[in-house]
C-alpha atoms as a PDB file:
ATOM      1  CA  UNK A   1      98.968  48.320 102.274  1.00  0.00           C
ATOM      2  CA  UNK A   2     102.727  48.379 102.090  1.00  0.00           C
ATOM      3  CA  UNK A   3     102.840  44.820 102.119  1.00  0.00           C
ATOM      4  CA  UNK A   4     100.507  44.587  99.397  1.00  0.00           C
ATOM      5  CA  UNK A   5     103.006  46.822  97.720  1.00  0.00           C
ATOM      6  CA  UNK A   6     106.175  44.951  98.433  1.00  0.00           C
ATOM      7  CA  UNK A   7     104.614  41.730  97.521  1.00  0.00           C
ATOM      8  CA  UNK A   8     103.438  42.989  94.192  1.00  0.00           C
ATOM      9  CA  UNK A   9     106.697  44.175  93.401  1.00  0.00           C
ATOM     10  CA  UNK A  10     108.266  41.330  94.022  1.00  0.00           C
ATOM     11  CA  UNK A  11     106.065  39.293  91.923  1.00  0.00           C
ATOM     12  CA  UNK A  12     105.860  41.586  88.728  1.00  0.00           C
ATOM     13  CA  UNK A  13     109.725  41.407  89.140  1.00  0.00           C
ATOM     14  CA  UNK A  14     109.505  37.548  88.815  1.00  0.00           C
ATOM     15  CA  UNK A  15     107.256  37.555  86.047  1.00  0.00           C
ATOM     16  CA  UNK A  16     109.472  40.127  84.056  1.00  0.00           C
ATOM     17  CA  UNK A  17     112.414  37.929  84.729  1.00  0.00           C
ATOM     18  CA  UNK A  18     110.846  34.872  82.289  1.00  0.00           C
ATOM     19  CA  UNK A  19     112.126  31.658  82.682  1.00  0.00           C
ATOM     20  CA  UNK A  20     115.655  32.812  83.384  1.00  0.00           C
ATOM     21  CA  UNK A  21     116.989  31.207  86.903  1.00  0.00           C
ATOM     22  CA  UNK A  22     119.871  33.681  87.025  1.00  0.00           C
ATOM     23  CA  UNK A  23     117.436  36.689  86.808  1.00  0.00           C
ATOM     24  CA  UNK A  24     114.759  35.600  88.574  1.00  0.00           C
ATOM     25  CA  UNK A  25     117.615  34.554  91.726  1.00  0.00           C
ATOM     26  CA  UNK A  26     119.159  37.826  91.175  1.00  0.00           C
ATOM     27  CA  UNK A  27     115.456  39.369  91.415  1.00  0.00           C
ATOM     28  CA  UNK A  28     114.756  37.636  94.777  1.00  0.00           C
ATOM     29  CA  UNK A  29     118.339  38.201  96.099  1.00  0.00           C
ATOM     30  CA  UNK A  30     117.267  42.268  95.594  1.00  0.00           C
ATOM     31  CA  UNK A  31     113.862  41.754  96.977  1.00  0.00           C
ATOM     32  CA  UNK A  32     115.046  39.812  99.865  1.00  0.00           C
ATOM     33  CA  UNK A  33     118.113  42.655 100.433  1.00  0.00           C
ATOM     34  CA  UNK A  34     115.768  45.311  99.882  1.00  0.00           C
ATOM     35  CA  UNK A  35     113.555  43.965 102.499  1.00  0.00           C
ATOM     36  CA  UNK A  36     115.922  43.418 105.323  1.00  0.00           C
ATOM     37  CA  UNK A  37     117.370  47.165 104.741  1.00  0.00           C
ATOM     38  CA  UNK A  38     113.944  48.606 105.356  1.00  0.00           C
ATOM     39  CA  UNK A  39     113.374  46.104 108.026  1.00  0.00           C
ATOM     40  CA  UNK A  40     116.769  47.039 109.551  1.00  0.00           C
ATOM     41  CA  UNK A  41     115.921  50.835 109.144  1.00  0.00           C
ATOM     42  CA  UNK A  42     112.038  50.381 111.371  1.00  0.00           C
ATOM     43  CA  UNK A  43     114.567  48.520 114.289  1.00  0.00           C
ATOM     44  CA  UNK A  44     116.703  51.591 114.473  1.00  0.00           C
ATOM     45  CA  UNK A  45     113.728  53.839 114.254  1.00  0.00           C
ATOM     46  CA  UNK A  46     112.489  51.567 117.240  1.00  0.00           C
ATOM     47  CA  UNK A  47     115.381  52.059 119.047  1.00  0.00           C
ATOM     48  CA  UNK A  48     115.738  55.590 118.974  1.00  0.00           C
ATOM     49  CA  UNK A  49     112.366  56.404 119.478  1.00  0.00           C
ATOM     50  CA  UNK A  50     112.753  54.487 122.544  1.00  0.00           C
ATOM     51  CA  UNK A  51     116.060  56.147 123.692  1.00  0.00           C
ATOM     52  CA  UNK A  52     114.091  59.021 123.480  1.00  0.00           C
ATOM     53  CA  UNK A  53     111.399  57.955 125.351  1.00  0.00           C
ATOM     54  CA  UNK A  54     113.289  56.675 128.363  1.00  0.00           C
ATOM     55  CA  UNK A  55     115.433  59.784 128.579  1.00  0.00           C
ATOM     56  CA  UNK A  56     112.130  62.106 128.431  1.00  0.00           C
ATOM     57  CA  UNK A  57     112.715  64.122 125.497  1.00  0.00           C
ATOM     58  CA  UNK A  58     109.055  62.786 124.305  1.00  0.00           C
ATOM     59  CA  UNK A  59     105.796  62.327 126.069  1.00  0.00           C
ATOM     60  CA  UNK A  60     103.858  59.179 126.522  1.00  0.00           C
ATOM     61  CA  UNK A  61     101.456  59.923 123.481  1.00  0.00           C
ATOM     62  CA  UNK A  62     104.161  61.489 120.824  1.00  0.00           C
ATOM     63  CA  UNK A  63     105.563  57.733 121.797  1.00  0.00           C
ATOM     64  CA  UNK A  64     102.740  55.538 121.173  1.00  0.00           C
ATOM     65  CA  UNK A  65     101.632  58.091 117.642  1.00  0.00           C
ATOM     66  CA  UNK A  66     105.085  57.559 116.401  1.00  0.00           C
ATOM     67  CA  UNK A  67     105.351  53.638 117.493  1.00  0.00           C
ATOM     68  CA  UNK A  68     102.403  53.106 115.881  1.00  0.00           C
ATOM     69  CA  UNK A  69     104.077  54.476 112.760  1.00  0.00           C
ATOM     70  CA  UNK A  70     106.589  52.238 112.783  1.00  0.00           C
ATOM     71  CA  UNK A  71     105.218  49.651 113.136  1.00  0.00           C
ATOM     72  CA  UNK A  72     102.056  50.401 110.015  1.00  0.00           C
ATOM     73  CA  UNK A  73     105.497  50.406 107.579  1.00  0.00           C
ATOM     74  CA  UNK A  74     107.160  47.292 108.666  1.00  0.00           C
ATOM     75  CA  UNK A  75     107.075  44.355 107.159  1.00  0.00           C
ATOM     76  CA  UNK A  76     107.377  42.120 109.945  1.00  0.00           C
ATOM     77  CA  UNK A  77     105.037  43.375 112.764  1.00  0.00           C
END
């Protein structure tokens, strides 16, 4: 579902932009930016739920419920 959204976005944004090549660059430069930040943000979430994981401040099942998570809102997995 969220990359239904992102996708959408993305593609109303280079509609909206017309046949302008600096808009529509600047568009997918903010798309693409936008993208990697949120993708950057789900590796860190990763990586501490992980930490936490390994030094046993979570069970086995809080892991897996909250990897799961993650991993429904990335873009990339």
């Amino acid at each position: 579902m969220y990359r239904l959204v992102i996708l959408l976005v993305m593609v109303l944004g280079l509609a909206f932009a017309g046949c302008s090549k600096e808009v529509a660059g600047g568009a997918a430069v903010g798309a693409l930016g936008a993208g990697a930040a949120y993708e950057y943000q789900a590796h860190k979430a990763m990586e501490d739920l992980n930490d936490e994981y390994k030094k046993g401040k979570i069970t086995k099942d809080e892991y897996e419920r909250r990897k799961d998570e993650i991993e429904k809102r990335s873009l990339t997995q």
